[in-house]
PDB file of N, CA and C in Angstrom:
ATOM      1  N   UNK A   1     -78.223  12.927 -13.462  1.00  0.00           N
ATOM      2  CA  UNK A   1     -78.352  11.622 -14.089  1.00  0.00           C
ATOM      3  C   UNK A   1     -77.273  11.456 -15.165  1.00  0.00           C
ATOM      4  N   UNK A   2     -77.299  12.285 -15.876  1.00  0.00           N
ATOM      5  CA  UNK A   2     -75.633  12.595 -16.971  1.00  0.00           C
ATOM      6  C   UNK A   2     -74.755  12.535 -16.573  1.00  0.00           C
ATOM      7  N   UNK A   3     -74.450  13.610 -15.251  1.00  0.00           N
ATOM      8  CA  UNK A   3     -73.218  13.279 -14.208  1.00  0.00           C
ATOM      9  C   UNK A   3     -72.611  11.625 -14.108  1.00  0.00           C
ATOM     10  N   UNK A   4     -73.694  11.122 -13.199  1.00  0.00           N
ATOM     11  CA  UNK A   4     -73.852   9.980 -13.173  1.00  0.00           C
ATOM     12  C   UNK A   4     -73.299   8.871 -13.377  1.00  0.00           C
ATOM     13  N   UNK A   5     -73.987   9.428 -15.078  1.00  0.00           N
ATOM     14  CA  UNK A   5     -73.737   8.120 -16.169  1.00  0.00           C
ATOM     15  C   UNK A   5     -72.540   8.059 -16.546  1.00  0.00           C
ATOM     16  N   UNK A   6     -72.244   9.444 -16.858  1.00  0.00           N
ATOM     17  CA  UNK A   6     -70.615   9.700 -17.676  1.00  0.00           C
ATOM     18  C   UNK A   6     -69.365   9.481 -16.951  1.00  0.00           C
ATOM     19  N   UNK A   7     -70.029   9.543 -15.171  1.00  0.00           N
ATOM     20  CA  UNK A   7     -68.454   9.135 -14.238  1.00  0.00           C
ATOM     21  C   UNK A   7     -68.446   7.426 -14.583  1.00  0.00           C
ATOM     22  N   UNK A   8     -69.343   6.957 -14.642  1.00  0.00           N
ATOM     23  CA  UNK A   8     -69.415   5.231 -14.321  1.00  0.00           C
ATOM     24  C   UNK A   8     -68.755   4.953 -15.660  1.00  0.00           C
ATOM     25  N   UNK A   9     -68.808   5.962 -16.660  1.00  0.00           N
ATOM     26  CA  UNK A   9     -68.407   5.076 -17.657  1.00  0.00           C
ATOM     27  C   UNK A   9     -66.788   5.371 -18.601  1.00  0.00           C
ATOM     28  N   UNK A  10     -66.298   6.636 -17.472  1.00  0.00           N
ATOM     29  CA  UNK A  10     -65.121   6.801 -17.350  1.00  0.00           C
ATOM     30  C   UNK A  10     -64.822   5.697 -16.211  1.00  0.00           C
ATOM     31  N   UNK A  11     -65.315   5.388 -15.187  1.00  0.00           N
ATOM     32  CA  UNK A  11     -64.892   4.574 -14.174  1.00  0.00           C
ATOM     33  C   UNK A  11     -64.474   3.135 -14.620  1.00  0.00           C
ATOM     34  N   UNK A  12     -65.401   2.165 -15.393  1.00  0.00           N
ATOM     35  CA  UNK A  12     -65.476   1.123 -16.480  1.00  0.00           C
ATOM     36  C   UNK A  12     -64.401   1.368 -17.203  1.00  0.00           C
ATOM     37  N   UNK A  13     -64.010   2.790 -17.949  1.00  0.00           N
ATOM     38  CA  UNK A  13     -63.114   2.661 -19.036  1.00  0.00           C
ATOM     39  C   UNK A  13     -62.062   2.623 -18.521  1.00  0.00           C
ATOM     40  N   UNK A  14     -61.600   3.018 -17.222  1.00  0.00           N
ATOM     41  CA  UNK A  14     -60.276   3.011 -16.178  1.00  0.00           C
ATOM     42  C   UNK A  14     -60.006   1.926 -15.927  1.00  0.00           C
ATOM     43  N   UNK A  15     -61.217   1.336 -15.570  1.00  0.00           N
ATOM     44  CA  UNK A  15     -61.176  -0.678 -15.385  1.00  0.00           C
ATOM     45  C   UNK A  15     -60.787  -1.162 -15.897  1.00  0.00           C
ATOM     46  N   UNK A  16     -61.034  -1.137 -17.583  1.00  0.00           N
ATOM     47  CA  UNK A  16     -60.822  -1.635 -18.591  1.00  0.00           C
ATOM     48  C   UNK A  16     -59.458  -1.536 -18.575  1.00  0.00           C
ATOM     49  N   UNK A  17     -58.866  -0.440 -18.553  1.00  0.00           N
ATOM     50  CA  UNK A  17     -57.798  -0.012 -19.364  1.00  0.00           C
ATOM     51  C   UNK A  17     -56.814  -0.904 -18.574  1.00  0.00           C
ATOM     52  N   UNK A  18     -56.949  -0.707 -17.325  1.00  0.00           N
ATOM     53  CA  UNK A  18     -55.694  -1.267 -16.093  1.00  0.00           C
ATOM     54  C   UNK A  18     -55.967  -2.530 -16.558  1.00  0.00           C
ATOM     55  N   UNK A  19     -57.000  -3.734 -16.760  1.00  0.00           N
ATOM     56  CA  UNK A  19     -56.934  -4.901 -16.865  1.00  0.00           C
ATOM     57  C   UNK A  19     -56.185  -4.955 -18.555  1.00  0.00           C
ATOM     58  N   UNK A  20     -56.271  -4.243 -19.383  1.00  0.00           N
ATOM     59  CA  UNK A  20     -55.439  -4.694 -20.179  1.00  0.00           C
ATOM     60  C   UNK A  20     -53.907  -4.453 -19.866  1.00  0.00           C
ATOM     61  N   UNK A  21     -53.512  -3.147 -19.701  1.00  0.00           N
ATOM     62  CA  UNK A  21     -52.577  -3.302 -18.778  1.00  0.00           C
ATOM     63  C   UNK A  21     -51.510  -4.138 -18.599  1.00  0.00           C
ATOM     64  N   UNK A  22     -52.382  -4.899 -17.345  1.00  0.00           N
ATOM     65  CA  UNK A  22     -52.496  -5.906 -16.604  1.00  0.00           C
ATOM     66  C   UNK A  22     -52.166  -6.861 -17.682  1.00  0.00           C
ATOM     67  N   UNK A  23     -53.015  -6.975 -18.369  1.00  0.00           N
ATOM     68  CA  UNK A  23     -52.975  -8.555 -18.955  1.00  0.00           C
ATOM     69  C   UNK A  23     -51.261  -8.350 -20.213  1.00  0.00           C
ATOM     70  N   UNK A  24     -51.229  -7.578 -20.936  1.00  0.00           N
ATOM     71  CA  UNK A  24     -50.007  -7.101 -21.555  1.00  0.00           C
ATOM     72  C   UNK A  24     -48.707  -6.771 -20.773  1.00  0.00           C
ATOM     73  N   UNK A  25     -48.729  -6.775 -19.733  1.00  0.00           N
ATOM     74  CA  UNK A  25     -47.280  -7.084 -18.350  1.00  0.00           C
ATOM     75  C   UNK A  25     -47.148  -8.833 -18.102  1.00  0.00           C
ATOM     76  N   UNK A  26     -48.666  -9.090 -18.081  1.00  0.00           N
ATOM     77  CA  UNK A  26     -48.601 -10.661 -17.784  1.00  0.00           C
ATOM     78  C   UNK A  26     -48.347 -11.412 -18.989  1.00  0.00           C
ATOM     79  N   UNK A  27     -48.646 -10.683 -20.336  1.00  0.00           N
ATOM     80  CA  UNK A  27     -48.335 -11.367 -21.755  1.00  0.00           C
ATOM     81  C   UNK A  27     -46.900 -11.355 -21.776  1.00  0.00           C
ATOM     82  N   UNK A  28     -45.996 -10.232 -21.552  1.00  0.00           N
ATOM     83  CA  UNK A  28     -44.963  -9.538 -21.869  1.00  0.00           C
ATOM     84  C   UNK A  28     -43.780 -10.375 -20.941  1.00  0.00           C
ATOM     85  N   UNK A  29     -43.942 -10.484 -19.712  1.00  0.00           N
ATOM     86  CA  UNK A  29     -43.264 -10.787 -18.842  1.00  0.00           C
ATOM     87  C   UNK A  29     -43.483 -13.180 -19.091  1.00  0.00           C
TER      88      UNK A  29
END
């Protein structure tokens, strides 16, 4: 259940990260 929790919320924070990313290439450019 820890397993779990702690991949989903590395998974979310990967999400996160690429959409900012994302959005700072699209600010930038």
């Amino acid at each position: 259940m820890w397993h779990n929790r702690s991949s989903n919320l590395v998974v979310g924070y990967v999400m996160c990260d690429q959409i900012v990313v994302i959005h700072l290439i699209i600010i930038s450019h």
